[in-house]
N, C-alpha and C. Protein backbone atom coordinates (compact mmCIF):
# COMPACT_ATOMS: atom_id res chain seq x y z
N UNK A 1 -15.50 -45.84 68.80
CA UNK A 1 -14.35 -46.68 68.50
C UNK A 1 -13.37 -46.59 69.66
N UNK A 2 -12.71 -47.92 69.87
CA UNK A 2 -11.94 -47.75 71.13
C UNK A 2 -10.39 -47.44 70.85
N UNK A 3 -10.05 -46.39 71.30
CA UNK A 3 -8.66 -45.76 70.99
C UNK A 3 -7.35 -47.02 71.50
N UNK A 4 -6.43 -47.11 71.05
CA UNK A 4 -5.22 -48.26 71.55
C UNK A 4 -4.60 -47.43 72.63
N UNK A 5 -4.01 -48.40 73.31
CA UNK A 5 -3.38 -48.06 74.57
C UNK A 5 -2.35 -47.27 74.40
N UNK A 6 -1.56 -46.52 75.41
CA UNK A 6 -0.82 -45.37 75.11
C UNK A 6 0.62 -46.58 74.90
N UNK A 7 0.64 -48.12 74.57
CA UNK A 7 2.21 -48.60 74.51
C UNK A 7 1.45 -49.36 72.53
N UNK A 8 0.29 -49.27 72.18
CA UNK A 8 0.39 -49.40 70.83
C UNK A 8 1.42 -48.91 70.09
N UNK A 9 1.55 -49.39 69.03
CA UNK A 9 2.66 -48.64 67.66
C UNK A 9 2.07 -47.60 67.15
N UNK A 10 2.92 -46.52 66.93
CA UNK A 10 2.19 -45.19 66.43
C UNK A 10 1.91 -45.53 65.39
N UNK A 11 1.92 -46.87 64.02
CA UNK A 11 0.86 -46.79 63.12
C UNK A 11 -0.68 -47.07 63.71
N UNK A 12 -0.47 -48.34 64.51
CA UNK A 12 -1.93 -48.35 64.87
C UNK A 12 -2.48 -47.30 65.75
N UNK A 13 -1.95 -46.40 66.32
CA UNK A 13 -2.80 -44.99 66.63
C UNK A 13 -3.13 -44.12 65.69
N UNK A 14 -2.61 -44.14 64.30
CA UNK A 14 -2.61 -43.38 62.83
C UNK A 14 -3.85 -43.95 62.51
N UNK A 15 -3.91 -45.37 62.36
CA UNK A 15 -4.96 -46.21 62.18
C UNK A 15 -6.19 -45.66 62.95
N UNK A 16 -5.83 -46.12 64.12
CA UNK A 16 -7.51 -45.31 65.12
C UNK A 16 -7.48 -43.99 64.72
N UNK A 17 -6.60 -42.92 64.27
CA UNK A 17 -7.22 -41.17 64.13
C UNK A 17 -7.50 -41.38 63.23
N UNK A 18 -7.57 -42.19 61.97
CA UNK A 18 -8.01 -41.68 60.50
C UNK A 18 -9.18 -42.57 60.64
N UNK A 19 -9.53 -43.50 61.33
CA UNK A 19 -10.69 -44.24 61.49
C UNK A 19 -11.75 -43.50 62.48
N UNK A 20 -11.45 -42.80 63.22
CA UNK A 20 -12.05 -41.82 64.48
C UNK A 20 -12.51 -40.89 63.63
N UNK A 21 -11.93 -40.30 62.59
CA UNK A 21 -12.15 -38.91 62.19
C UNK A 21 -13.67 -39.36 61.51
N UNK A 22 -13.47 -40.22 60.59
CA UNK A 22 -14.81 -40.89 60.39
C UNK A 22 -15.37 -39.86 58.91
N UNK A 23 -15.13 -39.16 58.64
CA UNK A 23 -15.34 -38.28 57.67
C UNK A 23 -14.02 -37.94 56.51
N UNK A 24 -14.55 -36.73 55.56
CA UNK A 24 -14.01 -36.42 54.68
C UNK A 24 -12.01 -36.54 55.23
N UNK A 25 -11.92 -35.99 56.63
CA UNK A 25 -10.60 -35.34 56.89
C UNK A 25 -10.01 -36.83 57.23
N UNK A 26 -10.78 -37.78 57.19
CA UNK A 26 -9.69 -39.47 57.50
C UNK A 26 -9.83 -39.91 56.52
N UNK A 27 -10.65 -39.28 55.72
CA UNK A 27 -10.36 -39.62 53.92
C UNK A 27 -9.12 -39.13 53.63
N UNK A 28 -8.95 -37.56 53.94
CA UNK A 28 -7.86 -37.00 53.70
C UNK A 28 -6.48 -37.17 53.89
N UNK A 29 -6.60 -37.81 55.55
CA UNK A 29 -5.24 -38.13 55.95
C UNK A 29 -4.82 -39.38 55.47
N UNK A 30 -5.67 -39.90 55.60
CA UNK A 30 -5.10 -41.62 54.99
C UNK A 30 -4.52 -41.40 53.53
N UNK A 31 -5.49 -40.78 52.48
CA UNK A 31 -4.89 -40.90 51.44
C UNK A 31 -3.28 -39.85 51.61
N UNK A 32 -3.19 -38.82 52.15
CA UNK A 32 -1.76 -38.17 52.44
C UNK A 32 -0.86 -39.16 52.92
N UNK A 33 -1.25 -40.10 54.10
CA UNK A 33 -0.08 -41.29 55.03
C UNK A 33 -0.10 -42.22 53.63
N UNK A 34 -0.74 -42.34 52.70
CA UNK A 34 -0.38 -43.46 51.58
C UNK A 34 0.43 -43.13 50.66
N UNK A 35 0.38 -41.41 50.34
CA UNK A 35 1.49 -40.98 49.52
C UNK A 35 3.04 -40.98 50.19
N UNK A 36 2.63 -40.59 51.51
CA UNK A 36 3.71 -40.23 52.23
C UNK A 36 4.49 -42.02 51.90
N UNK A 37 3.97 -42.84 52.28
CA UNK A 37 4.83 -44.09 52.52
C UNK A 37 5.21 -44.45 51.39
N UNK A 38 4.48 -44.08 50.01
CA UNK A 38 5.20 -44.41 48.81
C UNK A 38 5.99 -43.71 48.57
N UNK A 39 6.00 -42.82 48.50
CA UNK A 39 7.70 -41.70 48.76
C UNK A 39 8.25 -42.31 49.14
N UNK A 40 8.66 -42.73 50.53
CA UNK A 40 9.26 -43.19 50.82
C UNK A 40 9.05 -44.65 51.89
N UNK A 41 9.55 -45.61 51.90
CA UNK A 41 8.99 -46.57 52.34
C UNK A 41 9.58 -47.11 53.60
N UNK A 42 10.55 -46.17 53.82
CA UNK A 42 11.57 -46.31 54.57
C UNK A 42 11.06 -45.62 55.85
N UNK A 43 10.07 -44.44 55.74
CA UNK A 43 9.93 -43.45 56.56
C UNK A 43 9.27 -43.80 58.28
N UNK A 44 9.40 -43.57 58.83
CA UNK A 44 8.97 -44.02 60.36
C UNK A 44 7.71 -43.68 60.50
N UNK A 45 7.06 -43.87 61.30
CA UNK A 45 6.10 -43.58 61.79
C UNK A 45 5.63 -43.30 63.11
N UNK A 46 5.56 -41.70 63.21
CA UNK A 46 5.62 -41.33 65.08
C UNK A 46 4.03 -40.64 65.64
N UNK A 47 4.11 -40.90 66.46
CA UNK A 47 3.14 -40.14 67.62
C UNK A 47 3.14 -39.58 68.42
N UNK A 48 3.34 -38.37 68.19
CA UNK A 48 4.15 -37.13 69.45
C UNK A 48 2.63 -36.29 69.74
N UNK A 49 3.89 -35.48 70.74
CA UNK A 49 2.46 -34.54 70.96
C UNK A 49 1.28 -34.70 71.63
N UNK A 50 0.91 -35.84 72.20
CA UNK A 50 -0.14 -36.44 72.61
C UNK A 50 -1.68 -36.46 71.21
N UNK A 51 -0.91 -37.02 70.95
CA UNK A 51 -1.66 -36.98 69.73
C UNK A 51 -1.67 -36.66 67.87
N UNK A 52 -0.36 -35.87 67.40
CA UNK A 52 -0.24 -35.76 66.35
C UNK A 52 0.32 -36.82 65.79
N UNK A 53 0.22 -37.31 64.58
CA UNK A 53 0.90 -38.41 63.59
C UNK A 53 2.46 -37.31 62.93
N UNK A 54 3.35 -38.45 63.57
CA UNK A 54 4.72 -37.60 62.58
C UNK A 54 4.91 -38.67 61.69
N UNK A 55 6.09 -37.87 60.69
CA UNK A 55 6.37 -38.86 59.87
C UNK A 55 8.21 -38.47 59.31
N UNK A 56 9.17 -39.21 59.92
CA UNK A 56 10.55 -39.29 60.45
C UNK A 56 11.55 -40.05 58.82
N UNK A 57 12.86 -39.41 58.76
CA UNK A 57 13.63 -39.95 58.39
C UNK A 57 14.78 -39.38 58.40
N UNK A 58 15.70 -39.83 59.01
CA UNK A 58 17.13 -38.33 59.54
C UNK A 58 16.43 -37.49 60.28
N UNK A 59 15.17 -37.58 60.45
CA UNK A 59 14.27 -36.15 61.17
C UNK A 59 13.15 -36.20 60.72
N UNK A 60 12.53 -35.53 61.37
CA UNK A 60 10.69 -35.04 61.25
C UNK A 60 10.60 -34.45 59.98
N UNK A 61 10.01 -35.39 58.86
CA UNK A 61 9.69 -34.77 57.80
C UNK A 61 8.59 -33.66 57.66
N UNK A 62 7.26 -34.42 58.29
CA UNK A 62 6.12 -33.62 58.46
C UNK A 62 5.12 -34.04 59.38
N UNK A 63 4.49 -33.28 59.82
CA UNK A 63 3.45 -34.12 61.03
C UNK A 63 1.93 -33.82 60.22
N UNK A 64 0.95 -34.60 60.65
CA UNK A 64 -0.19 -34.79 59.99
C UNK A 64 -1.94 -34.42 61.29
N UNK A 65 -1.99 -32.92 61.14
CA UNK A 65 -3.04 -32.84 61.84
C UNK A 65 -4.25 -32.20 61.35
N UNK A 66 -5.48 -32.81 62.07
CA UNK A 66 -6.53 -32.64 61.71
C UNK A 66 -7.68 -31.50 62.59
N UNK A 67 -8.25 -30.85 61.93
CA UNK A 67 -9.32 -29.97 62.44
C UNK A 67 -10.28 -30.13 61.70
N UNK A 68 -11.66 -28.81 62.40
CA UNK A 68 -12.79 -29.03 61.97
C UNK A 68 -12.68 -28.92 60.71
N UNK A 69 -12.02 -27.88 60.24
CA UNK A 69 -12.54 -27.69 58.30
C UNK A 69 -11.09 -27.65 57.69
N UNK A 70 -10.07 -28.71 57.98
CA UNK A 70 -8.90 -28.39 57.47
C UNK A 70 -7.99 -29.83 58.03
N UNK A 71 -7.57 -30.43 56.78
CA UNK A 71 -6.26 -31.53 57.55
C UNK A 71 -4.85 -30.13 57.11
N UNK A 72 -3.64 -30.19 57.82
CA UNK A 72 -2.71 -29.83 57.82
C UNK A 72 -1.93 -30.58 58.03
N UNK A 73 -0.67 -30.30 56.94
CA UNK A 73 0.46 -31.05 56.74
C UNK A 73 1.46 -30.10 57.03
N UNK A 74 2.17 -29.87 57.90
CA UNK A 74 3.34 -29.44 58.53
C UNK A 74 4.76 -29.73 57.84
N UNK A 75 5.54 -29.56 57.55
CA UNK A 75 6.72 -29.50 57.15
C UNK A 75 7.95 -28.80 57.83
N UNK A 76 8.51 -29.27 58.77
CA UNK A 76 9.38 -28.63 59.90
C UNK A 76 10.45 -27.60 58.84
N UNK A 77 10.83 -27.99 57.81
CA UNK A 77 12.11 -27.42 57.50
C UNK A 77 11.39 -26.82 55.85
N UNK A 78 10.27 -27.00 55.64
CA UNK A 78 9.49 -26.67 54.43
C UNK A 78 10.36 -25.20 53.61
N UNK A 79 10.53 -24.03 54.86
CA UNK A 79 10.72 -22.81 54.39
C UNK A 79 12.25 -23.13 53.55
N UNK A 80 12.75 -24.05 53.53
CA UNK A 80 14.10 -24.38 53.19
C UNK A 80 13.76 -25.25 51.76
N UNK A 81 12.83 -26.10 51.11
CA UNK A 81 12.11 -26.95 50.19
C UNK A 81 12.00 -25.73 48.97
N UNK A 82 12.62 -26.52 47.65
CA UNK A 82 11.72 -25.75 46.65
C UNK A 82 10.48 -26.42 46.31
N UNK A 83 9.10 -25.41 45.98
CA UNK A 83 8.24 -26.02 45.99
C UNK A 83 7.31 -25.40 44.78
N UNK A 84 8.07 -25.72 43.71
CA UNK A 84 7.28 -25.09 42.46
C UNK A 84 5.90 -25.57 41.89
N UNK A 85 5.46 -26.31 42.50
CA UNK A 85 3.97 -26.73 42.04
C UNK A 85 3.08 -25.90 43.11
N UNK A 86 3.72 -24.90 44.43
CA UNK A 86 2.82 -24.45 45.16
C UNK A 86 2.23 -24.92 46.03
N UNK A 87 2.26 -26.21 46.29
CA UNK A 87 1.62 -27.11 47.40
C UNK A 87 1.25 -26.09 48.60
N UNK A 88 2.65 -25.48 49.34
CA UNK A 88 2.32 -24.69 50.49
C UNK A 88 1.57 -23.80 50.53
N UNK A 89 0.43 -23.94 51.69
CA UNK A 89 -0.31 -22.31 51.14
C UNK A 89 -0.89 -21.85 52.53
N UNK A 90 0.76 -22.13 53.71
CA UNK A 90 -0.04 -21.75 55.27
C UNK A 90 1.47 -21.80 56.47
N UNK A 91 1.78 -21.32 57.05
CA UNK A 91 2.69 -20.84 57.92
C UNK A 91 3.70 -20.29 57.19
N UNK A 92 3.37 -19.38 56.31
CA UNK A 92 4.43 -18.92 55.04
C UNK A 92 5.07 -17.91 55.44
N UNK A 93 4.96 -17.59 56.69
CA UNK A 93 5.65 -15.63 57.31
C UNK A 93 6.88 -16.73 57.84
N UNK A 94 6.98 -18.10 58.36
CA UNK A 94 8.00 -18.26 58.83
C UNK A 94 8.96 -18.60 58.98
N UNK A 95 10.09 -18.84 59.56
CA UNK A 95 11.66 -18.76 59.17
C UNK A 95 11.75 -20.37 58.93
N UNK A 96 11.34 -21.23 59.12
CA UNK A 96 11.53 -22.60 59.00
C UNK A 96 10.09 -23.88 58.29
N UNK A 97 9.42 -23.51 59.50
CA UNK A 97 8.16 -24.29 58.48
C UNK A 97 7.17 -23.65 57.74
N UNK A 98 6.56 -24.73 56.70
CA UNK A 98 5.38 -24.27 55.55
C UNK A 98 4.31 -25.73 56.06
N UNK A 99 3.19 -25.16 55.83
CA UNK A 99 2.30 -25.95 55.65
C UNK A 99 1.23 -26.23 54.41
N UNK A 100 0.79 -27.20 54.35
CA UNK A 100 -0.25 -27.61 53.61
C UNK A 100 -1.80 -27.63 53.98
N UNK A 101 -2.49 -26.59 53.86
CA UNK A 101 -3.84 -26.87 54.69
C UNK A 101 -4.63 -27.39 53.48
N UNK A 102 -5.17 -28.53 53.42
CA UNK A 102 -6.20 -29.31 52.75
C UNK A 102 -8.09 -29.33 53.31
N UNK A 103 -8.44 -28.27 52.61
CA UNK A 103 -9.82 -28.13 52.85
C UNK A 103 -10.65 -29.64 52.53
N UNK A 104 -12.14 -29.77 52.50
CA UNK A 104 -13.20 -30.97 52.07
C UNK A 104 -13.15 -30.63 50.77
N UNK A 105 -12.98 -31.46 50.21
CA UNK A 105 -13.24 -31.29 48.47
C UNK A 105 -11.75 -30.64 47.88
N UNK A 106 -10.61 -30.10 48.81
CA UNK A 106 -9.64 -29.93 47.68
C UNK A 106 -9.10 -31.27 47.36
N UNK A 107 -8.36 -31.33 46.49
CA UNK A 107 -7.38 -32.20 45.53
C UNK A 107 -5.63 -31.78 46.30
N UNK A 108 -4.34 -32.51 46.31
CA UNK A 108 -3.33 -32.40 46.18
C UNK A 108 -2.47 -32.76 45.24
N UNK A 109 -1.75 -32.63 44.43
CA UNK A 109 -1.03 -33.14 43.14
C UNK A 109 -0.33 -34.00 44.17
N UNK A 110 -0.46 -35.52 43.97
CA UNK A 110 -0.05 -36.56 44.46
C UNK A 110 1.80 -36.45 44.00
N UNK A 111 1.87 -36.12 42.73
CA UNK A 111 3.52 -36.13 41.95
C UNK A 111 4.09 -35.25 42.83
N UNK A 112 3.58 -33.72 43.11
CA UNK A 112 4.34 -32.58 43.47
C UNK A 112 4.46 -33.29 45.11
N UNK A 113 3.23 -33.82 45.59
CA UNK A 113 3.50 -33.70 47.24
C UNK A 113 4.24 -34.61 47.20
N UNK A 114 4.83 -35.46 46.27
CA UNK A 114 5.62 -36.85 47.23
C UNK A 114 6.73 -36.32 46.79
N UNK A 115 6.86 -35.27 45.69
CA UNK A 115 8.61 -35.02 45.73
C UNK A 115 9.01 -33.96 46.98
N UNK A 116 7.90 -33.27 47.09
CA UNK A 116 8.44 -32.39 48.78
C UNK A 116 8.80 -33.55 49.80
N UNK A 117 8.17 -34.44 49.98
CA UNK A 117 8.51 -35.69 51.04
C UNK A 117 9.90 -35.73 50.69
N UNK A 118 9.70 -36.42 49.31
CA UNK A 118 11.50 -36.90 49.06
C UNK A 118 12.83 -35.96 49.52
N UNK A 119 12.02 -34.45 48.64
CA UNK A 119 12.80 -33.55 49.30
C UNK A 119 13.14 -32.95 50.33
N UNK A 120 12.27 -33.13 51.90
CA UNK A 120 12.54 -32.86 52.75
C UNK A 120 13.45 -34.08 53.65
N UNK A 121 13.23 -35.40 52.77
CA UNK A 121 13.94 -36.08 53.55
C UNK A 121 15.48 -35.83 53.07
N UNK A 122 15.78 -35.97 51.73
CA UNK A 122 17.32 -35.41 50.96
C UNK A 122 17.67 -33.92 52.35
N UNK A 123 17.23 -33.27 52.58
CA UNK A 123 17.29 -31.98 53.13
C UNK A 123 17.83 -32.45 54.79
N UNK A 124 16.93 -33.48 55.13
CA UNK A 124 17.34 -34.01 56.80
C UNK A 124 18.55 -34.88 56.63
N UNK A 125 18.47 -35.35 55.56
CA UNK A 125 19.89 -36.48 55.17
C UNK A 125 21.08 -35.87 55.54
N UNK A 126 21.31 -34.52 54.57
CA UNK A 126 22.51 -33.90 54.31
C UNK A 126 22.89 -32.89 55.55
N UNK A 127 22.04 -32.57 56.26
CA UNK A 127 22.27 -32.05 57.60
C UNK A 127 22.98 -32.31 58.33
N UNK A 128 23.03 -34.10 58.33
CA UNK A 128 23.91 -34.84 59.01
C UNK A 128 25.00 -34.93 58.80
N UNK A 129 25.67 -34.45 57.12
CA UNK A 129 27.15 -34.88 56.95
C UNK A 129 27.89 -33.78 57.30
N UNK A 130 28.95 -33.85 57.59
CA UNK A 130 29.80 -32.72 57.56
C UNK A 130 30.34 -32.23 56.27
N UNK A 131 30.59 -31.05 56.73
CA UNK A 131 31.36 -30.27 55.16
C UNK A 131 32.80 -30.57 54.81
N UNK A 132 32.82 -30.54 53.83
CA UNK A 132 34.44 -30.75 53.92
C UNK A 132 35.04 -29.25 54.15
N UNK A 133 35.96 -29.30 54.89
CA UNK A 133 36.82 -28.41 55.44
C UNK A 133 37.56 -27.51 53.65
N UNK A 134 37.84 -26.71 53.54
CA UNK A 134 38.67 -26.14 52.51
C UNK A 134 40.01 -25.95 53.08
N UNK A 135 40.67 -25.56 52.09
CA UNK A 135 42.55 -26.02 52.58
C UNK A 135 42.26 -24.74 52.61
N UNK A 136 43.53 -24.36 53.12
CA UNK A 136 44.50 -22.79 54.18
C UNK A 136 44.83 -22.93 52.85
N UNK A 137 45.49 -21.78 52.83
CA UNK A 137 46.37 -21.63 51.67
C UNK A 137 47.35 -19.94 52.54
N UNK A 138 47.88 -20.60 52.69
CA UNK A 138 49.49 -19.92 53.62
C UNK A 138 50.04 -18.90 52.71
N UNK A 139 50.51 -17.76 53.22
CA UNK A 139 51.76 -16.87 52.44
C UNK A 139 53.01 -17.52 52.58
N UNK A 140 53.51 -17.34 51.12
CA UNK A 140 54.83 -18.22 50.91
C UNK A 140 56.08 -17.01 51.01
């Protein structure tokens, strides 16, 4: 398959990696980039890295990469996400991101992963506002 030029749109390079992969793991990613966009529909679509699929709103929600026996879903700010259904189960020692490693044949709870989306985007949103200041309160 012939890869798009390096000035294509990073969907149609999403397009050629999940069509390239040709197996179970462009089964995998595609169906993940379909949850991801119903979450949110708003969300961008990037190609960094020379090669990884991101996926942007106020910020890098999560990037989407593939290996031999594993798609991984990245979550830049994950360690900060509550994530009570467990989804994460991979860069867990560290101070900021969690990942999702998706073996051949696992399943993802489609409900739980699109509210981490939602929630990491709420999380990049509020980053941006400022706090409100609290009043002095002076000796009289």
């Amino acid at each position: 398959m012939q890869q798009p030029d390096s000035t294509a749109p990073a969907s149609a390079r999403i397009d050629a990696r999940i069509a390239e992969l040709g197996d179970w793991r462009g089964e995998v990613l595609g169906r993940m980039r379909r949850l991801i966009r119903e979450a949110d529909p708003d969300i961008v679509e990037e190609w960094k890295w020379m090669g990884t699929p991101v996926w942007s709103h106020g910020g890098i929600v999560c990037t989407g990469e593939s290996y031999q026996s594993v798609v991984k879903l990245t979550f830049l700010k994950g360690a900060s996400l509550d994530d009570p259904a467990g989804l994460f189960n991979a860069s867990l020692d560290g101070n900021a991101r969690r990942a999702i490693d998706i073996r051949d044949g696992e399943e993802v709870d489609a409900e739980a992963f699109q509210a981490l989306v939602r929630a990491a985007i709420a999380l990049n949103l509020s980053a941006g506002k400022a706090r409100p200041k609290r009043a002095k309160t002076g000796q009289a």
